[in-house]
PDB file of N, CA and C in Angstrom:
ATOM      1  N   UNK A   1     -39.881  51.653  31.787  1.00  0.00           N
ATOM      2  CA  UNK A   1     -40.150  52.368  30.552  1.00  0.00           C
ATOM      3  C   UNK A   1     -39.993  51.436  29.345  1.00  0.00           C
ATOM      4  N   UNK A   2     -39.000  50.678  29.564  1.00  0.00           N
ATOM      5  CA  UNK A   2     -38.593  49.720  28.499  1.00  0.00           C
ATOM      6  C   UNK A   2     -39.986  48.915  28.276  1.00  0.00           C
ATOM      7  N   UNK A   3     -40.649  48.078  29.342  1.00  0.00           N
ATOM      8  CA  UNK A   3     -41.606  47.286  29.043  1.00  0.00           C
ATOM      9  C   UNK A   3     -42.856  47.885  28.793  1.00  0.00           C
ATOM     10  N   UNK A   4     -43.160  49.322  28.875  1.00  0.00           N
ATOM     11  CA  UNK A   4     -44.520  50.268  28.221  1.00  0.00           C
ATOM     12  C   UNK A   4     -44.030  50.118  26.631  1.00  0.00           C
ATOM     13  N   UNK A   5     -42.843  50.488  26.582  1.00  0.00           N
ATOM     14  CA  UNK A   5     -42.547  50.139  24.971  1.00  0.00           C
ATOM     15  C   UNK A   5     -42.684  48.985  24.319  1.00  0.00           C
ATOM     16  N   UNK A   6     -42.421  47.471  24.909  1.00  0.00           N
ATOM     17  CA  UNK A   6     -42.433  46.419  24.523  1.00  0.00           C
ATOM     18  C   UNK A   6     -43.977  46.264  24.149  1.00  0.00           C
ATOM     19  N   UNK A   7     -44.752  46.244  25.231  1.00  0.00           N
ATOM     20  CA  UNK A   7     -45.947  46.209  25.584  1.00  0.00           C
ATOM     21  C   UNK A   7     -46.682  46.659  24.092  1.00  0.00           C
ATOM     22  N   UNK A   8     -46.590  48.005  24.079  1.00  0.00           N
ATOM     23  CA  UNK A   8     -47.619  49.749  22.800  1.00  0.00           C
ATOM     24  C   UNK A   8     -46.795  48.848  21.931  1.00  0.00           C
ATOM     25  N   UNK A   9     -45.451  48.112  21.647  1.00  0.00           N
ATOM     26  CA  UNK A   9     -45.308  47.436  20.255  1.00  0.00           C
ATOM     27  C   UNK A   9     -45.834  46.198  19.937  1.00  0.00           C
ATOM     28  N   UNK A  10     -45.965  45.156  20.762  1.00  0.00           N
ATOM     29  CA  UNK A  10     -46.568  43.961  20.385  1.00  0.00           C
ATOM     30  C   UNK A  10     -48.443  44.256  20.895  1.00  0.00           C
ATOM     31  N   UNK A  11     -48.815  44.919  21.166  1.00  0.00           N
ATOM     32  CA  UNK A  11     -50.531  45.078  20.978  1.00  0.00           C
ATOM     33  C   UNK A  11     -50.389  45.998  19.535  1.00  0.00           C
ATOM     34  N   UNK A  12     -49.738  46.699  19.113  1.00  0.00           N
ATOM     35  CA  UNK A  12     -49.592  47.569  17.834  1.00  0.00           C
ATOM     36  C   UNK A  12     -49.654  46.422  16.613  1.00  0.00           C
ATOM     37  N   UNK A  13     -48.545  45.725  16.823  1.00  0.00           N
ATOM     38  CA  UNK A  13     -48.251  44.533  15.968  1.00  0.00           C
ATOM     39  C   UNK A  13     -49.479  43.539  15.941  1.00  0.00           C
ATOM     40  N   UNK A  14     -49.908  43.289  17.256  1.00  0.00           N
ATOM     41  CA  UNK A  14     -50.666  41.845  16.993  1.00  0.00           C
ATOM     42  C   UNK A  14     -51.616  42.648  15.647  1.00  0.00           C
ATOM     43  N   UNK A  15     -52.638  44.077  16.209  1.00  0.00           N
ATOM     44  CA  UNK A  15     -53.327  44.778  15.519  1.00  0.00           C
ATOM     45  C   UNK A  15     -53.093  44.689  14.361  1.00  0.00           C
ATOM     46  N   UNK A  16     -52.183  45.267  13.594  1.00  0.00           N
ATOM     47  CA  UNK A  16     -51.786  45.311  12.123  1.00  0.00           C
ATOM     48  C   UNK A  16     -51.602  43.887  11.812  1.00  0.00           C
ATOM     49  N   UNK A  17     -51.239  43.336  12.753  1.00  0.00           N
ATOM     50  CA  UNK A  17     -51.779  41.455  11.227  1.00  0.00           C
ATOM     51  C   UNK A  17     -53.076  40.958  11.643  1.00  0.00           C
ATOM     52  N   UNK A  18     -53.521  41.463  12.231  1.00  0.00           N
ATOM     53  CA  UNK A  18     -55.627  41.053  12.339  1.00  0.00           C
ATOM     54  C   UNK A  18     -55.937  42.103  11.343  1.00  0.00           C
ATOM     55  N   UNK A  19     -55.449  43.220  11.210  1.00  0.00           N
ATOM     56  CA  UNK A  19     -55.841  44.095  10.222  1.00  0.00           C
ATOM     57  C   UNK A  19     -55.691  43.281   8.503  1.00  0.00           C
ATOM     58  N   UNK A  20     -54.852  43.037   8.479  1.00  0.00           N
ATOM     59  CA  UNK A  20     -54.325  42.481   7.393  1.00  0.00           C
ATOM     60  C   UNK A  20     -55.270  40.948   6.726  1.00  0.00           C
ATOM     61  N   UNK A  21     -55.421  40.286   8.262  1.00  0.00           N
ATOM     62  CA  UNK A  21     -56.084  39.328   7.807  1.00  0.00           C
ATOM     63  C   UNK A  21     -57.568  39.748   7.551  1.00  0.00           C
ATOM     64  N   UNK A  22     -58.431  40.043   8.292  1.00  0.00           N
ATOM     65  CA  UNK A  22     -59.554  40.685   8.545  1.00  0.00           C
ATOM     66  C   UNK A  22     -60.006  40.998   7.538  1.00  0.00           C
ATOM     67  N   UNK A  23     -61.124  40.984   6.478  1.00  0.00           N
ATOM     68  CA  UNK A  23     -61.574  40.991   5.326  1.00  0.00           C
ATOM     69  C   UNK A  23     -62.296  42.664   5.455  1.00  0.00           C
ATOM     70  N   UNK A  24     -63.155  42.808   6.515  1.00  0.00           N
ATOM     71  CA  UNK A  24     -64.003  44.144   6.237  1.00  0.00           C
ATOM     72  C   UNK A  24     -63.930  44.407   8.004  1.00  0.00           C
ATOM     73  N   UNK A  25     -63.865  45.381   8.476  1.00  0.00           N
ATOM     74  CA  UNK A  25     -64.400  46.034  10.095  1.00  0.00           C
ATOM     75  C   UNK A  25     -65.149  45.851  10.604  1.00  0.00           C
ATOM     76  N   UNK A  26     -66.351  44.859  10.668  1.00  0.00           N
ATOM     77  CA  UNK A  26     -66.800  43.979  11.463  1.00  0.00           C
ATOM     78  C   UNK A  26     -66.230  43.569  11.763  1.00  0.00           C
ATOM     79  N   UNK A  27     -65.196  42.606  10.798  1.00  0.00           N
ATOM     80  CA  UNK A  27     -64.831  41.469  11.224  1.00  0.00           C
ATOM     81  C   UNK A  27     -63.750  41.862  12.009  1.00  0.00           C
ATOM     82  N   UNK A  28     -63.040  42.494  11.604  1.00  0.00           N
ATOM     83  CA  UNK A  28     -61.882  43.423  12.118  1.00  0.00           C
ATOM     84  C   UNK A  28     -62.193  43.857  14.221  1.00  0.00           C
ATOM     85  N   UNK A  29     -63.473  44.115  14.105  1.00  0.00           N
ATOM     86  CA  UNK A  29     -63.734  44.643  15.096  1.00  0.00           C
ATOM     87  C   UNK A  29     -63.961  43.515  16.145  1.00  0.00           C
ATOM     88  N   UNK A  30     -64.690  41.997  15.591  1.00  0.00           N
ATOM     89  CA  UNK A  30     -64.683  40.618  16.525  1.00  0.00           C
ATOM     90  C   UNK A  30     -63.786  40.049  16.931  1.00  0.00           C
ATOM     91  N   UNK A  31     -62.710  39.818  15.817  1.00  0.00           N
ATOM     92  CA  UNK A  31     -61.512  39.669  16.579  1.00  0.00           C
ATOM     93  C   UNK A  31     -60.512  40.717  16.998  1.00  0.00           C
ATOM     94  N   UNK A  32     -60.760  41.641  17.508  1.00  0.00           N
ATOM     95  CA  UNK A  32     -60.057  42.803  18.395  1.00  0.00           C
ATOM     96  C   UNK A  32     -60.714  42.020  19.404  1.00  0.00           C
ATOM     97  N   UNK A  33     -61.746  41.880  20.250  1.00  0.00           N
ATOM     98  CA  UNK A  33     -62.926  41.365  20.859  1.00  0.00           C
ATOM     99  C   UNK A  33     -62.140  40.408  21.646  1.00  0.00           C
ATOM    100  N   UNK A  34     -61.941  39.302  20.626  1.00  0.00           N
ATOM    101  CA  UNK A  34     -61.657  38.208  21.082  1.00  0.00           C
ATOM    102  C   UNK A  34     -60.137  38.194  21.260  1.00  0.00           C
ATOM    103  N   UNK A  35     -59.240  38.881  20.527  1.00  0.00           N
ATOM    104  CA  UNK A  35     -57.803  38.371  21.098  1.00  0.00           C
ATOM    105  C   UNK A  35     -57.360  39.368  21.980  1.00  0.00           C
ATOM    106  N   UNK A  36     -58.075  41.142  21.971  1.00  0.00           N
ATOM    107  CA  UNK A  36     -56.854  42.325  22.444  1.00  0.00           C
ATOM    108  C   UNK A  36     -56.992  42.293  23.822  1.00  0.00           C
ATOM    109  N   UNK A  37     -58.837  41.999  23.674  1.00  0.00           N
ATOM    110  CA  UNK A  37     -59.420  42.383  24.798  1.00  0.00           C
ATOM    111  C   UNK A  37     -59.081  41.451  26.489  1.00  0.00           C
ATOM    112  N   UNK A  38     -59.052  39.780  25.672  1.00  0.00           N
ATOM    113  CA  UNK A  38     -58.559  38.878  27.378  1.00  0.00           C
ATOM    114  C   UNK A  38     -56.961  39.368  27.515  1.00  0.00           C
ATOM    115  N   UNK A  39     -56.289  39.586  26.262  1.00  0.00           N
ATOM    116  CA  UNK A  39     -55.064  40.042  26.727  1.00  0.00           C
ATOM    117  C   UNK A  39     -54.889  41.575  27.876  1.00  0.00           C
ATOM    118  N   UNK A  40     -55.380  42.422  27.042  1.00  0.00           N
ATOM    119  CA  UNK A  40     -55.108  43.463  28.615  1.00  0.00           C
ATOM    120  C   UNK A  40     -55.695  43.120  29.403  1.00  0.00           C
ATOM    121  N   UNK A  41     -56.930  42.132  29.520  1.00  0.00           N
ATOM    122  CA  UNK A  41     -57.322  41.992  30.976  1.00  0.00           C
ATOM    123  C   UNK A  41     -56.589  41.180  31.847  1.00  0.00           C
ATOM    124  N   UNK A  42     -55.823  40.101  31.057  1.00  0.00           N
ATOM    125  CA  UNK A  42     -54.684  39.076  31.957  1.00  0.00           C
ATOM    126  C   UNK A  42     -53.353  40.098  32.517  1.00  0.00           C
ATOM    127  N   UNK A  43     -53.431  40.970  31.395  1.00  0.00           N
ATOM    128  CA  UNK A  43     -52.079  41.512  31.609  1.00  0.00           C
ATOM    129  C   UNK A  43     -51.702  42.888  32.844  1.00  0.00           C
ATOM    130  N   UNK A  44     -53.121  42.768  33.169  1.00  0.00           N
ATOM    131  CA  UNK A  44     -53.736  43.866  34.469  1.00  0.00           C
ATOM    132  C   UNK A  44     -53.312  44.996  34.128  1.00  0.00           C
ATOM    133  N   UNK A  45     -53.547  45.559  32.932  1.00  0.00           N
ATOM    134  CA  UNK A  45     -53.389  46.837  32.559  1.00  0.00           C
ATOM    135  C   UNK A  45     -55.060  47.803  32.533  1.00  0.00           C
ATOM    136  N   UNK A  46     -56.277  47.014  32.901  1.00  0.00           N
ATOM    137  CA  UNK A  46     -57.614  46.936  33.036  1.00  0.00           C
ATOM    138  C   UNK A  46     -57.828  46.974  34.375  1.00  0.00           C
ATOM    139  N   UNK A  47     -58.857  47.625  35.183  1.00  0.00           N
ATOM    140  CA  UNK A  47     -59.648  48.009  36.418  1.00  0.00           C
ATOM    141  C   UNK A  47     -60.224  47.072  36.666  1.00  0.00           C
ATOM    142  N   UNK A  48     -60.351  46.201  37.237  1.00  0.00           N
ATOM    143  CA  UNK A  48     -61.908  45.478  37.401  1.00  0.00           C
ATOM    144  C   UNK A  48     -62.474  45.610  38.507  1.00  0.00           C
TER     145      UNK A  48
END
């Protein structure tokens, strides 16, 4: 339980400082793309 929490806080976190940096929601939306997306897939929280 502890590490579902760790986990929903640092993908929460990374989010809100790409938010921050991210000028407009495109852009916002490419790098979600590029950093959230290989992360849950390494982190086998994803089906393949």
């Amino acid at each position: 339980m502890l590490g579902v929490a760790l986990s929903l806080f640092a993908t929460t976190s990374i989010g809100i400082f790409m938010g921050t940096i991210a000028r407009s929601m495109p852009q916002l939306g490419l790098l979600m793309i590029l950093v959230l997306l290989p992360l849950q897939m390494l982190s086998g929280a994803l089906p393949t």
